[in-house]
PDB file of N, CA and C in Angstrom:
ATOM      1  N   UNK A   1     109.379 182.855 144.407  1.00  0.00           N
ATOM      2  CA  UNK A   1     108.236 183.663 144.790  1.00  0.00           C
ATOM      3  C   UNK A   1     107.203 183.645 143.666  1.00  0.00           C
ATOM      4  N   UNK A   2     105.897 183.096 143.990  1.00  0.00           N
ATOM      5  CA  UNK A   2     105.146 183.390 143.350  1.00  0.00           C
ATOM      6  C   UNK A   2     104.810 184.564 142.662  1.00  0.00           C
ATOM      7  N   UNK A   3     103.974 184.778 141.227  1.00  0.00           N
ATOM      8  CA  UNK A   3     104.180 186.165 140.515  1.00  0.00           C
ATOM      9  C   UNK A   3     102.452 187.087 141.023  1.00  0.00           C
ATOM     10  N   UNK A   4     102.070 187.779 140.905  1.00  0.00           N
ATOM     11  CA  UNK A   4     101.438 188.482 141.712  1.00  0.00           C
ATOM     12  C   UNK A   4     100.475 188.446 140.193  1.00  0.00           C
ATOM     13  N   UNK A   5      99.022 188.478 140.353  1.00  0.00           N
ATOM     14  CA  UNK A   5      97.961 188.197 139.438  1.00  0.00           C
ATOM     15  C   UNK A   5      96.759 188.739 139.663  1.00  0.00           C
ATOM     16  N   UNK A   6      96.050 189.582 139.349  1.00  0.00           N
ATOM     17  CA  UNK A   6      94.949 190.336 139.660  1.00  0.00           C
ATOM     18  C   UNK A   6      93.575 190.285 138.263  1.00  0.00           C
ATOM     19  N   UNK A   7      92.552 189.271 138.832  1.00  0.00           N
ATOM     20  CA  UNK A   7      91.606 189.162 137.790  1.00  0.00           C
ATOM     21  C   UNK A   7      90.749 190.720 138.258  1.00  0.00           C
ATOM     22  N   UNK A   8      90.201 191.124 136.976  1.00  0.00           N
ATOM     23  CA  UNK A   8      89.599 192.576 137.501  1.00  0.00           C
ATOM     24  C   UNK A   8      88.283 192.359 136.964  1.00  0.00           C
ATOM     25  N   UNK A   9      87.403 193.251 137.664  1.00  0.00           N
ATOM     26  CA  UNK A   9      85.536 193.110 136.874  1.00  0.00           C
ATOM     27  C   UNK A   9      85.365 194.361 137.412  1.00  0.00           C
ATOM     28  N   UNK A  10      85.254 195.355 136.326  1.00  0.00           N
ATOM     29  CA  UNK A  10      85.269 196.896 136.366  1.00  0.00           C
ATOM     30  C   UNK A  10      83.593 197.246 137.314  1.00  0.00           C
ATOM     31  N   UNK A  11      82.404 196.010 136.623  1.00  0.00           N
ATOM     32  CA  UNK A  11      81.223 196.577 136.754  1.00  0.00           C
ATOM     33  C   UNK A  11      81.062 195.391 138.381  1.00  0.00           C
ATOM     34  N   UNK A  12      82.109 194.979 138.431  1.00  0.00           N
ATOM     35  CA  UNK A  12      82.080 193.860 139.632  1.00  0.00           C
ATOM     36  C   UNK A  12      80.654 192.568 140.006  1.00  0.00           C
ATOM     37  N   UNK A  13      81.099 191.948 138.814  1.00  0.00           N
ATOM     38  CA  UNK A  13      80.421 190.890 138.482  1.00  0.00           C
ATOM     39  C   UNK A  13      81.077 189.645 139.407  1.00  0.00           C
ATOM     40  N   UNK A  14      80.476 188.411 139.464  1.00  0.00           N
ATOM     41  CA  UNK A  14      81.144 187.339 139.860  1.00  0.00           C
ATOM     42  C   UNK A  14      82.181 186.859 138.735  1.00  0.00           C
ATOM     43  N   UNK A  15      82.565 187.528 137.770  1.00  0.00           N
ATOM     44  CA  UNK A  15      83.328 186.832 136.681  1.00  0.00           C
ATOM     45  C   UNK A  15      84.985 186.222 137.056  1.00  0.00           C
ATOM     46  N   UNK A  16      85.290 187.533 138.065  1.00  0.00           N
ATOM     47  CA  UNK A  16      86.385 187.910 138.595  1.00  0.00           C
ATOM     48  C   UNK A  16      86.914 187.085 139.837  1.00  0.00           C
ATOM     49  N   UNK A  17      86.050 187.122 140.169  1.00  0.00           N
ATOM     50  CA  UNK A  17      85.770 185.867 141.441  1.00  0.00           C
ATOM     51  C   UNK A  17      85.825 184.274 141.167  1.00  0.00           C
ATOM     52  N   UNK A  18      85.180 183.937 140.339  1.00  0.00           N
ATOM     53  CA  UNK A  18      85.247 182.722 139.565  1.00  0.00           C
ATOM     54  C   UNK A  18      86.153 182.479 138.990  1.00  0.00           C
ATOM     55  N   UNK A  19      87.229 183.035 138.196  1.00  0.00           N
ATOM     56  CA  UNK A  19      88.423 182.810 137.320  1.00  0.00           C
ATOM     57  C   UNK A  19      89.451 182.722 138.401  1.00  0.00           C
ATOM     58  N   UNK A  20      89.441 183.854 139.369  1.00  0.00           N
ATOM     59  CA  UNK A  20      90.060 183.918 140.499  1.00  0.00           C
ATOM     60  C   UNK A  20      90.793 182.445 141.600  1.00  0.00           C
ATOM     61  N   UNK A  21      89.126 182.524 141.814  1.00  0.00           N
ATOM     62  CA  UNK A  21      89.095 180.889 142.554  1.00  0.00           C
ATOM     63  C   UNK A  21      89.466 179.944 141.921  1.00  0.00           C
ATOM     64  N   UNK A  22      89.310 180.035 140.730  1.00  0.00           N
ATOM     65  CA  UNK A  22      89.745 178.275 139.878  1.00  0.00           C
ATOM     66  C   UNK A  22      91.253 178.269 139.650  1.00  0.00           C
ATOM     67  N   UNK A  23      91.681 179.369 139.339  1.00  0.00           N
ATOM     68  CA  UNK A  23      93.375 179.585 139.036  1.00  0.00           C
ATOM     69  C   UNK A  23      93.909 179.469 140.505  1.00  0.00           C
ATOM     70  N   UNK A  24      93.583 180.123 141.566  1.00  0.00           N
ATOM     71  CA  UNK A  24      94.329 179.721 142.784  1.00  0.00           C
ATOM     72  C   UNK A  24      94.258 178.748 142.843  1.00  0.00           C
ATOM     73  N   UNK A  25      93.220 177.590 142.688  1.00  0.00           N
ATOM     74  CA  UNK A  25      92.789 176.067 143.358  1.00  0.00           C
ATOM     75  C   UNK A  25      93.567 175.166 142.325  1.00  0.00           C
ATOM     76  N   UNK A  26      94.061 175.527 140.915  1.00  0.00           N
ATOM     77  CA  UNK A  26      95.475 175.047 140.014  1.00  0.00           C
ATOM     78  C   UNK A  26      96.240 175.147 139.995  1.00  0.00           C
ATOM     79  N   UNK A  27      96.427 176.554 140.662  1.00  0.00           N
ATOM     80  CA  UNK A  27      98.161 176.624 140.132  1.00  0.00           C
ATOM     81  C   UNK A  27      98.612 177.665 141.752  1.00  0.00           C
ATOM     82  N   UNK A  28      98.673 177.323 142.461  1.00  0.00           N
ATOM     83  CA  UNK A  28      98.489 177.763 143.922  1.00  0.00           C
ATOM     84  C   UNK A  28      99.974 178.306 143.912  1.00  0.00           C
ATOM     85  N   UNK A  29     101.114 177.519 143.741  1.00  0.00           N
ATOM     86  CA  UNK A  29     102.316 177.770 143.642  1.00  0.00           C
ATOM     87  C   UNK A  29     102.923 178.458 142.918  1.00  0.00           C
ATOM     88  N   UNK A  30     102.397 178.742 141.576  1.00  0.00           N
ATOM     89  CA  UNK A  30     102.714 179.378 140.503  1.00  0.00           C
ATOM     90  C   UNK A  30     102.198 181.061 140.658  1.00  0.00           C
ATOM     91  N   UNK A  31     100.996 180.893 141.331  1.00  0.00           N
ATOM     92  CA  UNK A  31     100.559 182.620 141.172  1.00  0.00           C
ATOM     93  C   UNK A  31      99.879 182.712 143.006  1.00  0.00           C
ATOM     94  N   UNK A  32     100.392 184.000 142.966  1.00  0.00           N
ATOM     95  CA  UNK A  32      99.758 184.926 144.212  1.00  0.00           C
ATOM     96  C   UNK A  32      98.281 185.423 143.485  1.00  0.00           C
ATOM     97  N   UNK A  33      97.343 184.545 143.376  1.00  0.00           N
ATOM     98  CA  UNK A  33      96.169 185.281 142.997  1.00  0.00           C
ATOM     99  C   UNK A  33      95.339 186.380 143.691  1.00  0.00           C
ATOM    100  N   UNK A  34      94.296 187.261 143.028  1.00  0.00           N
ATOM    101  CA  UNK A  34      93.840 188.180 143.337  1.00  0.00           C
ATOM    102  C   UNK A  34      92.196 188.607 142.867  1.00  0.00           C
ATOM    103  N   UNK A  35      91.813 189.293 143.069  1.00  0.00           N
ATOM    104  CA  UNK A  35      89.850 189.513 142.523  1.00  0.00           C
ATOM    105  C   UNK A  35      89.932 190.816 143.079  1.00  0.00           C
ATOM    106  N   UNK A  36      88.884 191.486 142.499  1.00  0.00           N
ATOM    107  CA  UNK A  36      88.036 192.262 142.615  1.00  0.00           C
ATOM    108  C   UNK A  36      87.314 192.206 143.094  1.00  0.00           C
ATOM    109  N   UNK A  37      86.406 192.615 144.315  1.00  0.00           N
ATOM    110  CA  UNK A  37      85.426 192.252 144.974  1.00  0.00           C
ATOM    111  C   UNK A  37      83.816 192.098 144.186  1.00  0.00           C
ATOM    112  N   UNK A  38      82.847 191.397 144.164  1.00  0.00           N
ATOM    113  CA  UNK A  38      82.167 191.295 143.663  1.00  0.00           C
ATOM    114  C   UNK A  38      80.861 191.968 144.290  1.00  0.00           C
ATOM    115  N   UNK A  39      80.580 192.577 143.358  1.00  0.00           N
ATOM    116  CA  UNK A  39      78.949 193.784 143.762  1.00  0.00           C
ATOM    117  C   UNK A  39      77.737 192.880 144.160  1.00  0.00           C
ATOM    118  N   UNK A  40      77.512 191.856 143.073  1.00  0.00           N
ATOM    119  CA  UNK A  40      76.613 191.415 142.449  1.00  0.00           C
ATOM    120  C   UNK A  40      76.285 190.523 143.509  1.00  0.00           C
ATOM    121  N   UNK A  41      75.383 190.260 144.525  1.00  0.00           N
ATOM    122  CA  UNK A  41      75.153 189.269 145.799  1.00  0.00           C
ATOM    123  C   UNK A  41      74.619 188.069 144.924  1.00  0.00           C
ATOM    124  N   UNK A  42      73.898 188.341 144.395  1.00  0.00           N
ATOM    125  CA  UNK A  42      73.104 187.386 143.620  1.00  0.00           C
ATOM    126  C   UNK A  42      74.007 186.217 143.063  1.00  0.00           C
ATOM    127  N   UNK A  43      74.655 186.998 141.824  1.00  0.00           N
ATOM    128  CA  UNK A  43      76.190 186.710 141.179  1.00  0.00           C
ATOM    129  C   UNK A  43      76.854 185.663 141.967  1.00  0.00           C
ATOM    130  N   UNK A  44      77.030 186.702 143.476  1.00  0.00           N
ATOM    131  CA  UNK A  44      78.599 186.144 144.402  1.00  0.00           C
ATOM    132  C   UNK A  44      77.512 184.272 144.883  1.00  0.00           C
ATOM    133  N   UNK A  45      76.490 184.207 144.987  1.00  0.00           N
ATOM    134  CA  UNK A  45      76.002 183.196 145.656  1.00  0.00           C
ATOM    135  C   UNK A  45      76.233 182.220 144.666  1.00  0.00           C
ATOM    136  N   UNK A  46      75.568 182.102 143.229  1.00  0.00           N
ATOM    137  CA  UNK A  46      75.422 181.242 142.410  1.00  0.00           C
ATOM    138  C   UNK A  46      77.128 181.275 141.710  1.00  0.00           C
ATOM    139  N   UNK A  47      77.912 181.817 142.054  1.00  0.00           N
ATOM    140  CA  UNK A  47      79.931 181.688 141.859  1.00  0.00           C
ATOM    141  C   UNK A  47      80.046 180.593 142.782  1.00  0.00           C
ATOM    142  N   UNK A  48      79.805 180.662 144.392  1.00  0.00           N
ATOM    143  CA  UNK A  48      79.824 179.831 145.624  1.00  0.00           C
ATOM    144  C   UNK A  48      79.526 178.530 145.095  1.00  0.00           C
ATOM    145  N   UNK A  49      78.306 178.474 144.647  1.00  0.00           N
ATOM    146  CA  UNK A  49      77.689 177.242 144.639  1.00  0.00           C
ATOM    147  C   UNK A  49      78.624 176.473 143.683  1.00  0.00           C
ATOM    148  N   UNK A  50      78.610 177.023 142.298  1.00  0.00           N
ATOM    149  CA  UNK A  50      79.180 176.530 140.852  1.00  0.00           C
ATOM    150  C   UNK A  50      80.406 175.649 142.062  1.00  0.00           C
ATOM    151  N   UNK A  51      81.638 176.894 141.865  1.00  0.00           N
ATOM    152  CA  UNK A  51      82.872 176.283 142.609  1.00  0.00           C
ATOM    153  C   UNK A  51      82.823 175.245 144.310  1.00  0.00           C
ATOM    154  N   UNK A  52      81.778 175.417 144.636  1.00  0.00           N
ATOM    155  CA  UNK A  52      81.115 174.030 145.655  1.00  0.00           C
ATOM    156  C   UNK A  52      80.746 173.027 144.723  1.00  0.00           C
ATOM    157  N   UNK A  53      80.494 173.101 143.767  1.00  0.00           N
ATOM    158  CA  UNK A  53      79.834 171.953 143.167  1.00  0.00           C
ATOM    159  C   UNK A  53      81.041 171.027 142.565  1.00  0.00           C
ATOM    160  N   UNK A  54      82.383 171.430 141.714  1.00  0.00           N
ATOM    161  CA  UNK A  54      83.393 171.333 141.254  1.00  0.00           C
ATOM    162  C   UNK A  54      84.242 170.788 142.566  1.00  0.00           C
ATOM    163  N   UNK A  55      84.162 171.092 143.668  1.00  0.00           N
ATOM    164  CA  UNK A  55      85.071 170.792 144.466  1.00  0.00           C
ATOM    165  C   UNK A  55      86.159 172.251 144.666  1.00  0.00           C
ATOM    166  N   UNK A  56      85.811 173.396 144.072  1.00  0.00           N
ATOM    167  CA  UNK A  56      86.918 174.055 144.525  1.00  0.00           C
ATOM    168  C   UNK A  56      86.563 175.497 145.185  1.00  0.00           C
ATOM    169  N   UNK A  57      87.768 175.624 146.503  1.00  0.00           N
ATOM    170  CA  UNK A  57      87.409 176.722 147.542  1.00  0.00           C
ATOM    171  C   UNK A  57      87.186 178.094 146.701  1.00  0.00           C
ATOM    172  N   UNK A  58      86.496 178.782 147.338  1.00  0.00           N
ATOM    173  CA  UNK A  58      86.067 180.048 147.175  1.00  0.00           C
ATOM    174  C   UNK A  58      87.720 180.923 147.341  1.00  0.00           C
ATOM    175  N   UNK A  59      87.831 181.652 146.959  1.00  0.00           N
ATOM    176  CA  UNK A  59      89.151 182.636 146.522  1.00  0.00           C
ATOM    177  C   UNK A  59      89.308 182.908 148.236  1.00  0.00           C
ATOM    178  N   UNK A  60      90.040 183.276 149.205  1.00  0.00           N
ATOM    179  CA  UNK A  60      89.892 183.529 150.250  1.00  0.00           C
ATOM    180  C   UNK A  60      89.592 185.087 150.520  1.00  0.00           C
ATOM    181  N   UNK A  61      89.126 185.780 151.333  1.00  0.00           N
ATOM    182  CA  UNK A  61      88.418 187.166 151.059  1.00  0.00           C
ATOM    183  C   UNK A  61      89.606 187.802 151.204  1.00  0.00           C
ATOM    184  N   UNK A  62      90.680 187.989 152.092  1.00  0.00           N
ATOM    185  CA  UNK A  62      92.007 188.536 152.165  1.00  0.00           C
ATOM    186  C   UNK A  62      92.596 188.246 151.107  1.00  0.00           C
ATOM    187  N   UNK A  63      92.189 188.168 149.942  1.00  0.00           N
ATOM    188  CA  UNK A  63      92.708 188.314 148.398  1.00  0.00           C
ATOM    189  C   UNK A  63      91.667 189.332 147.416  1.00  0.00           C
ATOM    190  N   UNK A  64      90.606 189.604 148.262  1.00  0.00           N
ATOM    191  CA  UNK A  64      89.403 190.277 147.300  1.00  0.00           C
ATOM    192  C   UNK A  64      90.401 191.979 147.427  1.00  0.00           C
ATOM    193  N   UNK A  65      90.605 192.779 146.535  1.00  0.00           N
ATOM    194  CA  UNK A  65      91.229 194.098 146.598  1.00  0.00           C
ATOM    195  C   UNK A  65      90.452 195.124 145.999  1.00  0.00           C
ATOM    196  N   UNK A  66      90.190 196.259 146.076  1.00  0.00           N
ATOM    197  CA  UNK A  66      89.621 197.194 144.907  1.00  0.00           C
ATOM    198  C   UNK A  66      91.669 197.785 144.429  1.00  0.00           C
ATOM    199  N   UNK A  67      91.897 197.368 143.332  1.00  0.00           N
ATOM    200  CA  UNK A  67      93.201 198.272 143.307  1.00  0.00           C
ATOM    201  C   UNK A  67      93.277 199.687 142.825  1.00  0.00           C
ATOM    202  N   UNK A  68      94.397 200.154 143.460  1.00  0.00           N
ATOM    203  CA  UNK A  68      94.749 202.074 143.594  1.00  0.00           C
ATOM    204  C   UNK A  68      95.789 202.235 142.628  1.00  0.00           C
ATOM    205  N   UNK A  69      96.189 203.463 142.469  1.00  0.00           N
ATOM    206  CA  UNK A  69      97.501 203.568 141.936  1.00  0.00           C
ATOM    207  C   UNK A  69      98.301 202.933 142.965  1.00  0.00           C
ATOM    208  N   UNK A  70      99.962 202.853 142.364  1.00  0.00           N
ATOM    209  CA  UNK A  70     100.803 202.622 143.000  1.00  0.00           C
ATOM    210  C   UNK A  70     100.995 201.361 143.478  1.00  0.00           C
ATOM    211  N   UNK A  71     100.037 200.679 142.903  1.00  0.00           N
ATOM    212  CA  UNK A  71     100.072 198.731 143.297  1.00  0.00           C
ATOM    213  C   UNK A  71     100.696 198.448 142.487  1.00  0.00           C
ATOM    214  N   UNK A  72     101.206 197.607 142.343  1.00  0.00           N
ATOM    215  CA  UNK A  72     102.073 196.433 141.643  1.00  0.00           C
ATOM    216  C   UNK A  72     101.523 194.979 141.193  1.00  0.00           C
ATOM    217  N   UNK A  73     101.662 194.657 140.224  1.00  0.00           N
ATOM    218  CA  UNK A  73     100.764 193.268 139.413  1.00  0.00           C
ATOM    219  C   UNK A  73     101.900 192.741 138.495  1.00  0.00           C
ATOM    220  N   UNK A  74     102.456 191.620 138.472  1.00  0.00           N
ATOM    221  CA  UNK A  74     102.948 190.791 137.495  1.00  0.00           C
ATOM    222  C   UNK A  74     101.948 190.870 136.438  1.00  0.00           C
ATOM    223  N   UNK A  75     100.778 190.442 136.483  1.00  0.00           N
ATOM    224  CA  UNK A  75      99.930 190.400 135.394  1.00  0.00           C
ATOM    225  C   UNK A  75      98.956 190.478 135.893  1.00  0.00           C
ATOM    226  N   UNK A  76      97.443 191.179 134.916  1.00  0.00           N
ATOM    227  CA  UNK A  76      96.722 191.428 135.272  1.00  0.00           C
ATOM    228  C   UNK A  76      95.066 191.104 133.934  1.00  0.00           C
ATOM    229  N   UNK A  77      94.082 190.410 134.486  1.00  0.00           N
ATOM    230  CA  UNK A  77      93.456 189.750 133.399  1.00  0.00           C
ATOM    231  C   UNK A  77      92.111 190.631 133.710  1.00  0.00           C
ATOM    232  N   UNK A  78      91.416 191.587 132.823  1.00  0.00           N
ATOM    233  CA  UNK A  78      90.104 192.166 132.618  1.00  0.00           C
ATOM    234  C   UNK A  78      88.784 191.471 131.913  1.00  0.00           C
ATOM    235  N   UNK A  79      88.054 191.026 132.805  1.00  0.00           N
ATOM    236  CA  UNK A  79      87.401 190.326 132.364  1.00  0.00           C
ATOM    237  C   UNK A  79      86.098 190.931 131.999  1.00  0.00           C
ATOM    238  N   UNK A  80      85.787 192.262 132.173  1.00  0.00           N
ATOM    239  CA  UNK A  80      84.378 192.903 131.856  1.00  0.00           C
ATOM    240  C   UNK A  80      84.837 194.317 132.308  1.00  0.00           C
ATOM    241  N   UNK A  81      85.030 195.172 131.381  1.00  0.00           N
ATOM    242  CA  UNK A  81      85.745 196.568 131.170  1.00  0.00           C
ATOM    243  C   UNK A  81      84.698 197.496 131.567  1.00  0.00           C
ATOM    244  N   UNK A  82      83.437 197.210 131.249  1.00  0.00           N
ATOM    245  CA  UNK A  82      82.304 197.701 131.865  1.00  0.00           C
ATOM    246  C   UNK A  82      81.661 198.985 130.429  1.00  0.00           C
ATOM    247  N   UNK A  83      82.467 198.648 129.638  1.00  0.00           N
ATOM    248  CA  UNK A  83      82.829 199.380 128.332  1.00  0.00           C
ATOM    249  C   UNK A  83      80.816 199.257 127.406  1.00  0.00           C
ATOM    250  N   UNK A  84      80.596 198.032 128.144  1.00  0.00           N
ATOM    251  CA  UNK A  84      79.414 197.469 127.368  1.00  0.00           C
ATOM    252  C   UNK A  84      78.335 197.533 127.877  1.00  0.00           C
ATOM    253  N   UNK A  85      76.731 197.238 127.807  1.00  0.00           N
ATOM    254  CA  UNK A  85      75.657 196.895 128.514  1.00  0.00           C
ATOM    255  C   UNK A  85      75.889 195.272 128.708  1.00  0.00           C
ATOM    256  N   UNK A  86      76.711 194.464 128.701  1.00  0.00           N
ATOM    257  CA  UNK A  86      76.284 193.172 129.181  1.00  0.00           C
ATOM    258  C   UNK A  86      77.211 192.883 130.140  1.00  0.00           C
TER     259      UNK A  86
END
């Protein structure tokens, strides 16, 4: 069984989305990947394109989650804590 993986983007940037998509489209077998949904429309379009351009699929949306308590994550990667202005 694959291990369960959740990229997070507190201020919900495309960052989350992008790391997301490229790790599922490598290692598909290895991890149950996951995202954060992305706020940023702008962001989510020019993520699309990048990973269209590379050749690799967009994360599938039945993986986008906001997570709650009480979820469960093998591991979990924060990519913008929201801690900052950038």
């Amino acid at each position: 069984m694959a291990s369960r993986l959740l990229f997070l983007c507190a201020r919900g940037s495309s960052r989350a989305l992008l790391a997301a998509s490229i790790l599922a489209a490598l290692a598909e077998r290895h991890w149950d990947v996951w995202s954060t949904p992305t706020q940023d429309e702008q962001g989510r379009i020019l993520a699309e394109q990048v990973l269209h351009e590379q050749g690799i699929p967009l994360l599938a949306s039945d993986h986008f989650i906001e997570p709650t308590f009480g979820m469960q994550w093998d591991e979990g990667i924060v990519l913008c804590s929201g801690a900052t202005g950038t």
